[in-house]
N, C-alpha and C. Protein backbone atom coordinates (compact mmCIF):
# COMPACT_ATOMS: atom_id res chain seq x y z
N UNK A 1 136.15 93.54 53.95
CA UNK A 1 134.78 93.77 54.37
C UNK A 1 134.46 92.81 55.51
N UNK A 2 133.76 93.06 56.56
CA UNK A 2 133.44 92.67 58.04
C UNK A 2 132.17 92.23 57.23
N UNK A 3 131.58 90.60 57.95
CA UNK A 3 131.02 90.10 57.47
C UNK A 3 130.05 90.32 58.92
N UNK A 4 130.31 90.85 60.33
CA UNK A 4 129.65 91.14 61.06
C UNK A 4 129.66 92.35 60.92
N UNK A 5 128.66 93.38 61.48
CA UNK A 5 128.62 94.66 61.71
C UNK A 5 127.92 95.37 63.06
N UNK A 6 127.00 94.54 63.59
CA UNK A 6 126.60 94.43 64.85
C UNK A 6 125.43 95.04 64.72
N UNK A 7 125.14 96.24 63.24
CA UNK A 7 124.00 96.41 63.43
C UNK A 7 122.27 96.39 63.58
N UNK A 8 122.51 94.93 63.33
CA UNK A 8 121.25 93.99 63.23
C UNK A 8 121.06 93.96 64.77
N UNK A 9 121.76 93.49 65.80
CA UNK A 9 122.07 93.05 66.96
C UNK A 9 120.36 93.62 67.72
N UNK A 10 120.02 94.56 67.25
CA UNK A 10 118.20 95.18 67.91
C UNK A 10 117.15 94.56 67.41
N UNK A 11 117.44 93.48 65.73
CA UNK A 11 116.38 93.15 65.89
C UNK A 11 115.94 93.67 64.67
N UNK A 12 117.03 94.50 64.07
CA UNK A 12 116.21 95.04 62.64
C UNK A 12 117.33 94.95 61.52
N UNK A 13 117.03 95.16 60.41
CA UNK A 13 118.00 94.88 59.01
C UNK A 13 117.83 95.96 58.03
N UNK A 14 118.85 96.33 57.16
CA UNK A 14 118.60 97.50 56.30
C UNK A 14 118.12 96.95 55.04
N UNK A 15 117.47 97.48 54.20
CA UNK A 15 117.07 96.95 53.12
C UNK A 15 118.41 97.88 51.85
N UNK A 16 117.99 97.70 50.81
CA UNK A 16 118.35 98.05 50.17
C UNK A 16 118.15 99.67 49.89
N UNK A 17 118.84 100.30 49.94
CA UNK A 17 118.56 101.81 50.04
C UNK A 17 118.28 102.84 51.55
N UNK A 18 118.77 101.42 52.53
CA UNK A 18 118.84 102.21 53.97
C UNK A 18 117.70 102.02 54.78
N UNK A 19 116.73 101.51 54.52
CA UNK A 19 115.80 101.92 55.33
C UNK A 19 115.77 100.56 56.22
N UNK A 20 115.48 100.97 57.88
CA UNK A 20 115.69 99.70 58.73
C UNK A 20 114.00 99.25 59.03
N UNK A 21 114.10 97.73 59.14
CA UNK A 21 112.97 97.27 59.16
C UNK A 21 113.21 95.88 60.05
N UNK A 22 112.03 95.32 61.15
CA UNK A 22 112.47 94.31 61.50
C UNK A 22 112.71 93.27 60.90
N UNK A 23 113.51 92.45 61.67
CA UNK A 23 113.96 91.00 60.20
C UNK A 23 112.62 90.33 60.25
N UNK A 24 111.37 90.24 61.29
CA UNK A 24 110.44 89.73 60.76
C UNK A 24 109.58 90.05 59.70
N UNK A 25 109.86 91.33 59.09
CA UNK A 25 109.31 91.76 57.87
C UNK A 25 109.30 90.93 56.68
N UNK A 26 107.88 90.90 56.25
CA UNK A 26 107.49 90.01 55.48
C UNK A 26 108.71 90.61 53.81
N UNK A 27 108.70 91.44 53.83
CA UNK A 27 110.07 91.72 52.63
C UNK A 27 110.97 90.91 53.11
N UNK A 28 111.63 91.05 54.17
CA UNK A 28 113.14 90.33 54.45
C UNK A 28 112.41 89.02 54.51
N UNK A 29 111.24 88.23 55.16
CA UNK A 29 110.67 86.75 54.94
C UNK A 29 110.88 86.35 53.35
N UNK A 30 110.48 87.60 52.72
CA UNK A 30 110.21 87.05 50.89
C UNK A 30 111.69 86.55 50.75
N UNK A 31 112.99 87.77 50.36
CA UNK A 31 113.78 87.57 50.11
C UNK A 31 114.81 86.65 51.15
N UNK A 32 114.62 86.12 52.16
CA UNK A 32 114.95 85.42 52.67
C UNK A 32 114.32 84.16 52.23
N UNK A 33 113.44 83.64 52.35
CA UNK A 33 112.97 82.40 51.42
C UNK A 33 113.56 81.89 50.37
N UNK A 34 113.87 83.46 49.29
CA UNK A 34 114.26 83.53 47.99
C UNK A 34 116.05 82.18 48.41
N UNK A 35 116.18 83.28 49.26
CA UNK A 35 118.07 83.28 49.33
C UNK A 35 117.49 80.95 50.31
N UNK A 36 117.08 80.61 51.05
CA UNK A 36 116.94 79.53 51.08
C UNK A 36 116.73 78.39 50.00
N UNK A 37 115.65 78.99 49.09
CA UNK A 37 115.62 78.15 47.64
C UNK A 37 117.13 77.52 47.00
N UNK A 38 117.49 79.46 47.08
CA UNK A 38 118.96 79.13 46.04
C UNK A 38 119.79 78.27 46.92
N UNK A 39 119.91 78.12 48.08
CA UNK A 39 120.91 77.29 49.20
C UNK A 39 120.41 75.30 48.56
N UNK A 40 119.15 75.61 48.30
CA UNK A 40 118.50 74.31 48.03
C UNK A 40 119.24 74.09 46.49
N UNK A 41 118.58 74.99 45.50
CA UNK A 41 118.91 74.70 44.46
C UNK A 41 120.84 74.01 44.37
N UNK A 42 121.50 74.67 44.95
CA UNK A 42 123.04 74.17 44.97
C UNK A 42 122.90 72.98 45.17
N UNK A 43 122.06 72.74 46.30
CA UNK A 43 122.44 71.18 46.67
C UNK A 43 121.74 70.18 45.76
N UNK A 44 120.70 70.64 44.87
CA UNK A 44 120.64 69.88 43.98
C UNK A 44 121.58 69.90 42.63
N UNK A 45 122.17 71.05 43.04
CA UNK A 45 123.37 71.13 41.56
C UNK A 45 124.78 69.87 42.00
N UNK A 46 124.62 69.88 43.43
CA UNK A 46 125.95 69.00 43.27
C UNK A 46 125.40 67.65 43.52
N UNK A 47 124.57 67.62 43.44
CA UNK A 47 124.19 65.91 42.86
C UNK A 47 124.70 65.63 41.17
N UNK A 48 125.03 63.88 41.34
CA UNK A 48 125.11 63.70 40.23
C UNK A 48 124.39 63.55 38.93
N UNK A 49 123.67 64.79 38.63
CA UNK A 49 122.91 64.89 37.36
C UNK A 49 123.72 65.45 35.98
N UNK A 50 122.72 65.41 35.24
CA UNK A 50 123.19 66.19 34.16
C UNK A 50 123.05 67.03 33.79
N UNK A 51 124.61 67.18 33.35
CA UNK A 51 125.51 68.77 33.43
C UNK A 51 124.45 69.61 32.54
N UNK A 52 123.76 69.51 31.84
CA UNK A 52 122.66 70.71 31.09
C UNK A 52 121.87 71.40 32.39
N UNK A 53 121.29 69.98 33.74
CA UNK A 53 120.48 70.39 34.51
C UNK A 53 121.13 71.37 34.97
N UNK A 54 122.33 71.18 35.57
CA UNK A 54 123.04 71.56 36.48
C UNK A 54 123.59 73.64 36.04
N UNK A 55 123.94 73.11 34.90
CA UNK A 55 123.72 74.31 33.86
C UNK A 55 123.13 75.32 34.14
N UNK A 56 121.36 75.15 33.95
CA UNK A 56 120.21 75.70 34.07
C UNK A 56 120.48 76.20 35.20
N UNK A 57 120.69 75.32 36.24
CA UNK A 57 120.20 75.70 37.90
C UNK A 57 121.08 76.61 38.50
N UNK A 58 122.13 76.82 37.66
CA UNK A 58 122.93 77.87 37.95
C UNK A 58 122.98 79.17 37.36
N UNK A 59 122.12 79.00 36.49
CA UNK A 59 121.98 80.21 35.59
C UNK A 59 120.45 81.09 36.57
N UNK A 60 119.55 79.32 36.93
CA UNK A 60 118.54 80.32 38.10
C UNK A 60 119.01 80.94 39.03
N UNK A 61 120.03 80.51 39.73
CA UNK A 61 120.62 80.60 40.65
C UNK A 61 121.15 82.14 40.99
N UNK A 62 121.79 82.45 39.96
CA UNK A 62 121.85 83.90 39.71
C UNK A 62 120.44 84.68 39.44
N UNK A 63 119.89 84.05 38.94
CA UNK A 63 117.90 84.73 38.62
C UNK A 63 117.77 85.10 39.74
N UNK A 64 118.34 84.07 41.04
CA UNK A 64 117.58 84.42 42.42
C UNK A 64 118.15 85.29 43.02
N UNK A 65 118.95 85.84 42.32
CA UNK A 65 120.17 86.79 43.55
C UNK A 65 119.40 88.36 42.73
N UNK A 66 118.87 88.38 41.89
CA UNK A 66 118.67 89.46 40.81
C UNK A 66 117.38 89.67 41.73
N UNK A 67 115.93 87.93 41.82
CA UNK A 67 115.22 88.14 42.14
C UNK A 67 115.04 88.94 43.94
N UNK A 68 116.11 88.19 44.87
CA UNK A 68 116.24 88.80 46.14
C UNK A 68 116.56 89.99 46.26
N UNK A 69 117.26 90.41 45.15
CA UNK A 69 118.07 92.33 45.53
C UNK A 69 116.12 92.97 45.11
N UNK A 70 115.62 92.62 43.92
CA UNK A 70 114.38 93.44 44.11
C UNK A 70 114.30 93.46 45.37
N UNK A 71 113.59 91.96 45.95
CA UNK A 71 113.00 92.20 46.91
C UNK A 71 113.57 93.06 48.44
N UNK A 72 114.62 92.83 48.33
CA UNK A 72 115.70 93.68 49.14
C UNK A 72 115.21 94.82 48.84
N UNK A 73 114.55 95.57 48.02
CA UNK A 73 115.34 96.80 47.70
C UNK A 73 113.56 98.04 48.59
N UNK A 74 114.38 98.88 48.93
CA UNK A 74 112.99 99.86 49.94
C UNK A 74 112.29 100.33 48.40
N UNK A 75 110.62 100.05 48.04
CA UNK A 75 110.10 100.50 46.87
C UNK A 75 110.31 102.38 46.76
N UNK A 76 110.72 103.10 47.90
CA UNK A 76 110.17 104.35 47.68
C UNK A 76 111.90 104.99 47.45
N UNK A 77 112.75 104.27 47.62
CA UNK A 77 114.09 104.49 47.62
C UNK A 77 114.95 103.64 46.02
N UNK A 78 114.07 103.51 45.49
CA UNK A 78 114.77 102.55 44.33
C UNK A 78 114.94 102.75 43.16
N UNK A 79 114.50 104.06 43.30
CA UNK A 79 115.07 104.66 42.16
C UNK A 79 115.89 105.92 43.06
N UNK A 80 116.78 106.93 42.10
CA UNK A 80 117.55 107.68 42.71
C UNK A 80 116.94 109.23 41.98
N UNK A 81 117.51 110.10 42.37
CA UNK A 81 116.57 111.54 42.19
C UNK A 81 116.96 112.02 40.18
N UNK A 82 117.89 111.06 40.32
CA UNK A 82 118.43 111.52 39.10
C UNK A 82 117.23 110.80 38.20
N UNK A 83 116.71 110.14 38.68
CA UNK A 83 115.88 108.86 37.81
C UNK A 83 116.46 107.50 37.42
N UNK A 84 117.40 107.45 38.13
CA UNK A 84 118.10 106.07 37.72
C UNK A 84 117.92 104.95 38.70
N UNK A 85 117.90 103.86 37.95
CA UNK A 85 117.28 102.47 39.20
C UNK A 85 118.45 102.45 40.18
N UNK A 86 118.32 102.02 41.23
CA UNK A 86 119.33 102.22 42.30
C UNK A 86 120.21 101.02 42.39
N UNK A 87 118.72 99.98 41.72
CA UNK A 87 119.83 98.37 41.36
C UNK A 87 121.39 98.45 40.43
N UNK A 88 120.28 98.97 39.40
CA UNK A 88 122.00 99.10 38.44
C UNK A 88 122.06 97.79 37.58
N UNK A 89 120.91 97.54 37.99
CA UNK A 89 121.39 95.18 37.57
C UNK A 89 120.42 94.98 36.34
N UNK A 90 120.48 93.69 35.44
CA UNK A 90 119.70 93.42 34.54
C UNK A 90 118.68 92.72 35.57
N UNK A 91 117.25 93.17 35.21
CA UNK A 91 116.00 92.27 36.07
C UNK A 91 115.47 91.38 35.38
N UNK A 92 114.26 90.54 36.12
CA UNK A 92 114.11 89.30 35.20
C UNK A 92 113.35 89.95 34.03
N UNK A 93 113.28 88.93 33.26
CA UNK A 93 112.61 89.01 31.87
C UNK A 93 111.85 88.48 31.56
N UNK A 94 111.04 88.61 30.46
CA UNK A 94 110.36 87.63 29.90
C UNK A 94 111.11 86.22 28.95
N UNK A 95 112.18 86.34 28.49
CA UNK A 95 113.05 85.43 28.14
C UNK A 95 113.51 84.95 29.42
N UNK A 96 113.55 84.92 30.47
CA UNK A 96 113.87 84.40 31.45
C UNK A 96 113.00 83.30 31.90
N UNK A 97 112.14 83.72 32.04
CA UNK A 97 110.41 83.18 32.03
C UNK A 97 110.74 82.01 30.89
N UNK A 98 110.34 82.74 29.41
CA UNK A 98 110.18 81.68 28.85
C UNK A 98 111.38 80.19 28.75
N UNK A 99 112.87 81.33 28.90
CA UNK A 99 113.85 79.92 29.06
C UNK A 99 113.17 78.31 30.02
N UNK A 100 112.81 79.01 31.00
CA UNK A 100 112.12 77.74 32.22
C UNK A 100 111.23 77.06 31.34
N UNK A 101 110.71 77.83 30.69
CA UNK A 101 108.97 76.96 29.75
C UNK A 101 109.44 76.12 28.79
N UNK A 102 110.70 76.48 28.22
CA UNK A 102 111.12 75.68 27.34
C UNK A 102 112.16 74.44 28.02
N UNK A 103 112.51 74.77 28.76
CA UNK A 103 113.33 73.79 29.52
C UNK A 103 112.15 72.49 30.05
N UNK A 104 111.04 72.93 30.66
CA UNK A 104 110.06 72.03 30.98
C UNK A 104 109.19 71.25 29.71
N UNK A 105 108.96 72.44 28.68
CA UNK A 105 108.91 71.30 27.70
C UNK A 105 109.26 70.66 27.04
N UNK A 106 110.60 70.84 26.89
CA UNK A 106 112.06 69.58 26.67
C UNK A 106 112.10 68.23 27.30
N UNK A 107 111.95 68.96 28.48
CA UNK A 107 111.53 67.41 29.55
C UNK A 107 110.42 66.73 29.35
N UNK A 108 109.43 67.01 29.40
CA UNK A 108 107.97 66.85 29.20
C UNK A 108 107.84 65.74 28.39
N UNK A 109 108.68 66.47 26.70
CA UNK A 109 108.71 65.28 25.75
C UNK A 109 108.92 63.73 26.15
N UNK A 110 109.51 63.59 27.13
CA UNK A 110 110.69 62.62 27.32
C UNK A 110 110.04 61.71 28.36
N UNK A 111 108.75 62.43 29.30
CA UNK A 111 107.89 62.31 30.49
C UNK A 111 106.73 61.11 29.80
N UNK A 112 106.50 60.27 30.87
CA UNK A 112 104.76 59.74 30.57
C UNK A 112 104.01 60.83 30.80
N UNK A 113 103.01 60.70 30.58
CA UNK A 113 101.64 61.32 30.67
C UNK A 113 101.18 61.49 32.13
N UNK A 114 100.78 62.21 32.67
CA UNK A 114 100.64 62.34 34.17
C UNK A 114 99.10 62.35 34.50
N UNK A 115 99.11 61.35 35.20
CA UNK A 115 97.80 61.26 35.91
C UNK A 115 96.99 61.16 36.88
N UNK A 116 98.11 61.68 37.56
CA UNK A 116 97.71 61.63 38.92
C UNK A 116 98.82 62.47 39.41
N UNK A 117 98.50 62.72 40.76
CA UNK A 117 99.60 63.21 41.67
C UNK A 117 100.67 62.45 42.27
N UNK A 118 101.85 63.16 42.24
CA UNK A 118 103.08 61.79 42.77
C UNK A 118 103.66 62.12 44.24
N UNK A 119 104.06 61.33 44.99
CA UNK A 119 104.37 61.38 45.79
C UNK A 119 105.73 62.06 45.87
N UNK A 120 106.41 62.67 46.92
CA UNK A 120 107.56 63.18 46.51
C UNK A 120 108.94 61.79 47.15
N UNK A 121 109.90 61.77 46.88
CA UNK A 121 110.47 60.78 46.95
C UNK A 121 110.41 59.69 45.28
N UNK A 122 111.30 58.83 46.15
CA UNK A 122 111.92 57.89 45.25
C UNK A 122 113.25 57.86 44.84
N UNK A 123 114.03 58.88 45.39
CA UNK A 123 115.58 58.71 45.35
C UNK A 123 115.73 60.17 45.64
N UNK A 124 117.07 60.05 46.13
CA UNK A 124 117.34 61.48 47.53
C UNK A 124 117.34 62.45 46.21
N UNK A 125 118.25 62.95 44.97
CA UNK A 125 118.21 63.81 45.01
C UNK A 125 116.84 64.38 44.01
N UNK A 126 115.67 63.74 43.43
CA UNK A 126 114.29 64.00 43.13
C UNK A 126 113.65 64.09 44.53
N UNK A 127 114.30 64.14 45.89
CA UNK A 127 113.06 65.27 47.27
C UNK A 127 113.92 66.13 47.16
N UNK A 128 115.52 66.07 46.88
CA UNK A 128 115.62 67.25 46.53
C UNK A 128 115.37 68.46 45.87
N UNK A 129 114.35 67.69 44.81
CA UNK A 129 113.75 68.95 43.88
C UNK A 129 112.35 68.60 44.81
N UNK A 130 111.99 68.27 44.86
CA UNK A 130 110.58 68.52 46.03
C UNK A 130 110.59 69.51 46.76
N UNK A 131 111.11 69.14 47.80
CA UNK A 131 111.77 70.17 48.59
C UNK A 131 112.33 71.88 48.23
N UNK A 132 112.87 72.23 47.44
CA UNK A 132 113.11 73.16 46.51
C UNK A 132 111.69 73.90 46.07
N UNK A 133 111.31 72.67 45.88
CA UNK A 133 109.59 73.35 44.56
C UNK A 133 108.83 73.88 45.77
N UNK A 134 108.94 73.60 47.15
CA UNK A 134 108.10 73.88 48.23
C UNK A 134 108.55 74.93 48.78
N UNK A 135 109.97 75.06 48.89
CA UNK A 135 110.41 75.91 49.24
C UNK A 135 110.02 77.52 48.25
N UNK A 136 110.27 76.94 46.76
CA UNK A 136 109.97 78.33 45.98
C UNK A 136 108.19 78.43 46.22
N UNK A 137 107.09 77.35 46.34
CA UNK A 137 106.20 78.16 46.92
C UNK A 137 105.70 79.21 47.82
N UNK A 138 106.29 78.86 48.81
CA UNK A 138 106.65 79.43 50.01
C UNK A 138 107.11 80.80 49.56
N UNK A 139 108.23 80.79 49.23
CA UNK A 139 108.71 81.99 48.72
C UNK A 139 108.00 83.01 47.70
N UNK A 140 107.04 82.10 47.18
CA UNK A 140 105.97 83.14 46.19
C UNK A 140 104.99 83.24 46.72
N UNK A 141 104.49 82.64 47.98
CA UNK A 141 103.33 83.25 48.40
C UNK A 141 103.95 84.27 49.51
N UNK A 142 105.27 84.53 50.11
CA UNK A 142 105.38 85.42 50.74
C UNK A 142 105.66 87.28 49.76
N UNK A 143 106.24 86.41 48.20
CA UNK A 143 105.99 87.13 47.75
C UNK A 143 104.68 88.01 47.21
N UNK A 144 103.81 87.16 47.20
CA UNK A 144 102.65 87.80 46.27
C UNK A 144 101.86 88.78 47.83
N UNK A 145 102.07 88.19 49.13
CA UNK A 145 101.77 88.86 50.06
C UNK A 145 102.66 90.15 50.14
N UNK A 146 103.18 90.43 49.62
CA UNK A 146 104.67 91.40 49.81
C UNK A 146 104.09 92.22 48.66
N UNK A 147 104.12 91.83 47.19
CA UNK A 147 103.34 92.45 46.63
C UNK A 147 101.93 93.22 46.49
N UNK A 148 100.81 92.82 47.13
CA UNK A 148 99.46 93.17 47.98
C UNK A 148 100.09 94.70 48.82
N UNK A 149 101.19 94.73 49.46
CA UNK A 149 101.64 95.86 50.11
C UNK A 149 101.72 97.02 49.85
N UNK A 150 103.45 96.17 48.99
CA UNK A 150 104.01 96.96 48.39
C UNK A 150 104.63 96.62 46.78
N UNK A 151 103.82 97.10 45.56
CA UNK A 151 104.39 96.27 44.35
C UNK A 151 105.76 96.16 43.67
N UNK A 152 105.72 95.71 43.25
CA UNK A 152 107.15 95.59 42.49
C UNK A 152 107.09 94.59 41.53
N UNK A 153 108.39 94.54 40.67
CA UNK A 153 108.84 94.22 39.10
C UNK A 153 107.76 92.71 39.15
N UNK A 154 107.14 93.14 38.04
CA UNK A 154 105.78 91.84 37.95
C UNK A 154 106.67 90.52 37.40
N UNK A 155 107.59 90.55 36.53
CA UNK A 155 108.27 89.42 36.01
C UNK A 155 109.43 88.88 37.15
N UNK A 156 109.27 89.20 38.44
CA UNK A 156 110.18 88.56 39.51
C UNK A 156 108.76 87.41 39.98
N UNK A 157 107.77 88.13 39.89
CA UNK A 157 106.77 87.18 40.59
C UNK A 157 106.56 85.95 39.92
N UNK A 158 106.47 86.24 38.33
CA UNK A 158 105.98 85.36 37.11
C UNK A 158 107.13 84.46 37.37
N UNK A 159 108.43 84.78 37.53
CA UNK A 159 109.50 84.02 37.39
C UNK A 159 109.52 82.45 38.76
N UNK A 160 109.09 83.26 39.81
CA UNK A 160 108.81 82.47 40.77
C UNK A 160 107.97 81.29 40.35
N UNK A 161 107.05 81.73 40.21
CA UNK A 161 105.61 80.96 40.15
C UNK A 161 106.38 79.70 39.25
N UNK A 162 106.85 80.06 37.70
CA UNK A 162 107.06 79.42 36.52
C UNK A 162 108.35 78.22 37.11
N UNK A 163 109.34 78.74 37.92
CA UNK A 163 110.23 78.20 38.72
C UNK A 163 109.98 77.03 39.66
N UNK A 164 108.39 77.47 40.28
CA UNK A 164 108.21 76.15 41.10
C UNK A 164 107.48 75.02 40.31
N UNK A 165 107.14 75.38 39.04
CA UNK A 165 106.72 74.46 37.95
C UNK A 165 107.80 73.85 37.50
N UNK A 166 108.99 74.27 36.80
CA UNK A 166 110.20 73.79 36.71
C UNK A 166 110.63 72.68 37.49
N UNK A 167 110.67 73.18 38.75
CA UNK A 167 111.06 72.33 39.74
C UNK A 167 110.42 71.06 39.91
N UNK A 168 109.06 70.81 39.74
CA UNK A 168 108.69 69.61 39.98
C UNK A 168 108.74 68.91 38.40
N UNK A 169 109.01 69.86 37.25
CA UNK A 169 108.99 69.31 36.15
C UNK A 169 110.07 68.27 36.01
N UNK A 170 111.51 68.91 36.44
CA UNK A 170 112.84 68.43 36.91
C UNK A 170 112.91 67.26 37.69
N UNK A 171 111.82 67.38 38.63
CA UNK A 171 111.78 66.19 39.63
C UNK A 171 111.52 64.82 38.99
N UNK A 172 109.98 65.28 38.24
CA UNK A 172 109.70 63.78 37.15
C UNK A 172 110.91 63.35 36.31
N UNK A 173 111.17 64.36 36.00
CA UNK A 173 112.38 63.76 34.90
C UNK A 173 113.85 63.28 35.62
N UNK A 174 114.24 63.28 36.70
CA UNK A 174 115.30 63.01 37.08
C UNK A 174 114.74 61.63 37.89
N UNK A 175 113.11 61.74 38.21
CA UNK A 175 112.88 60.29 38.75
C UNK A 175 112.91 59.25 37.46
N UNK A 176 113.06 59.81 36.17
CA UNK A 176 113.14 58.57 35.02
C UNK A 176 114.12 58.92 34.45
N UNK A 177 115.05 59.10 34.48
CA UNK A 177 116.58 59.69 34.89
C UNK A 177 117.24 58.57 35.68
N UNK A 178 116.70 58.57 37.15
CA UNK A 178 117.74 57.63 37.45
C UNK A 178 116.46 57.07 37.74
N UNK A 179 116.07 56.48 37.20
CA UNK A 179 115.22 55.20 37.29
C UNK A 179 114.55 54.77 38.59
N UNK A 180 113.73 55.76 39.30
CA UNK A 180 113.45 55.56 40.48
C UNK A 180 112.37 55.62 40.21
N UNK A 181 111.01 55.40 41.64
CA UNK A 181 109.97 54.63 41.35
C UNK A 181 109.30 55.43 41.88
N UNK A 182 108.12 56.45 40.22
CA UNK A 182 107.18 57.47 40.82
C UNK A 182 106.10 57.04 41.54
N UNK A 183 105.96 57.02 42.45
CA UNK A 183 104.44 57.04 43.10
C UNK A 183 103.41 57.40 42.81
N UNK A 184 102.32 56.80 42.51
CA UNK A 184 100.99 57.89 42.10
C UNK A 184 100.23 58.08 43.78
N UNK A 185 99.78 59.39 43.48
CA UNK A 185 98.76 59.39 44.77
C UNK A 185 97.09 58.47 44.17
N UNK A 186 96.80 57.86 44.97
CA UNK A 186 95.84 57.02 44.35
C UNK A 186 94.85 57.62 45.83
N UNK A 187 93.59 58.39 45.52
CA UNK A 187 93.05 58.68 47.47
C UNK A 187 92.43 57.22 47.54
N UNK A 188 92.36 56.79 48.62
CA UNK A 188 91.55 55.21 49.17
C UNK A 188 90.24 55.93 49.02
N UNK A 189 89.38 54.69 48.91
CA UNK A 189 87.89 55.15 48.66
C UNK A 189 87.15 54.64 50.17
N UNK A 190 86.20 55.34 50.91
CA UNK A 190 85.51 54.66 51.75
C UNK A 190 84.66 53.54 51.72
């Protein structure tokens, strides 16, 4: 398989089921975002954390390839005449969902009490989950704009959203993890 094909070369990309659209299309923005997260998420997998995290983030990791083919996919072409989904793939779930909720409140236990807002930083790979958590915003507000359009599978969105909670949940806990030093946002007073 040719990993070039030349036919992008005008300016436009096929979605899933054929239909060409420019790459500035806020669909190809969503699932492009999507596919940046997961580039992020790796690089927080090959930091030296622990192997449960690392676990998880690969199990999202695949979530995101499930979550990008939705978004890939043309809504009026995605199913086939026979009635069959054109994906073919398992989509997210609500056990998917809740896996993240339980993963964050595993951590949580283990967390101080939060009272404020933290700064991001305090050791490279906790901006690495910063960074990530911003990135999956990003990616869910291009989604939920994408959705406003054109709708699609409601538990890809939920998954997002719950994901960029994860992410900063992960962050606290890997900043008391490796023992690095949370910041509170404190605003100065006039």
């Amino acid at each position: 398989m040719k990993i070039y094909t030349k036919t992008g070369d005008n300016g436009t990309t096929a979605l899933f089921g054929g239909t060409r659209v420019p790459k500035h299309h806020i669909r190809i923005e969503s699932y492009g975002t999507v596919d940046e997260l997961n580039s992020h998420l790796g690089l927080i997998r090959d930091q030296d954390v622990n192997e449960d995290y690392k676990e998880l983030l690969t199990e999202i990791q695949h979530k995101l390839f499930t979550v990008g083919a939705i978004l890939a996919t043309d809504p009026e072409k995605a199913v086939l005449k026979n009635g069959k989904d054109r994906l073919n793939i398992e989509k997210i779930s609500i056990k998917d969902i809740e896996r993240l909720e339980l993963a964050m409140d595993s951590m949580n236990e283990a967390l101080p009490e939060m009272t404020h807002f933290v700064l991001p930083g305090g050791h490279q790979t906790v901006s690495f989950c910063h960074i990530a958590r911003c990135v999956c915003r990003r990616a869910e507000r291009l989604a939920t704009a994408l959705n406003d359009l054109e709708p699609f599978e409601a538990n890809a969105l939920k998954y997002l959203n719950r994901l960029s909670d994860y992410l900063f949940v992960l962050a606290r806990k890997l900043s008391l993890d490796l023992q690095a030093n949370e910041i509170k946002w404190i605003p100065e007073k006039y």
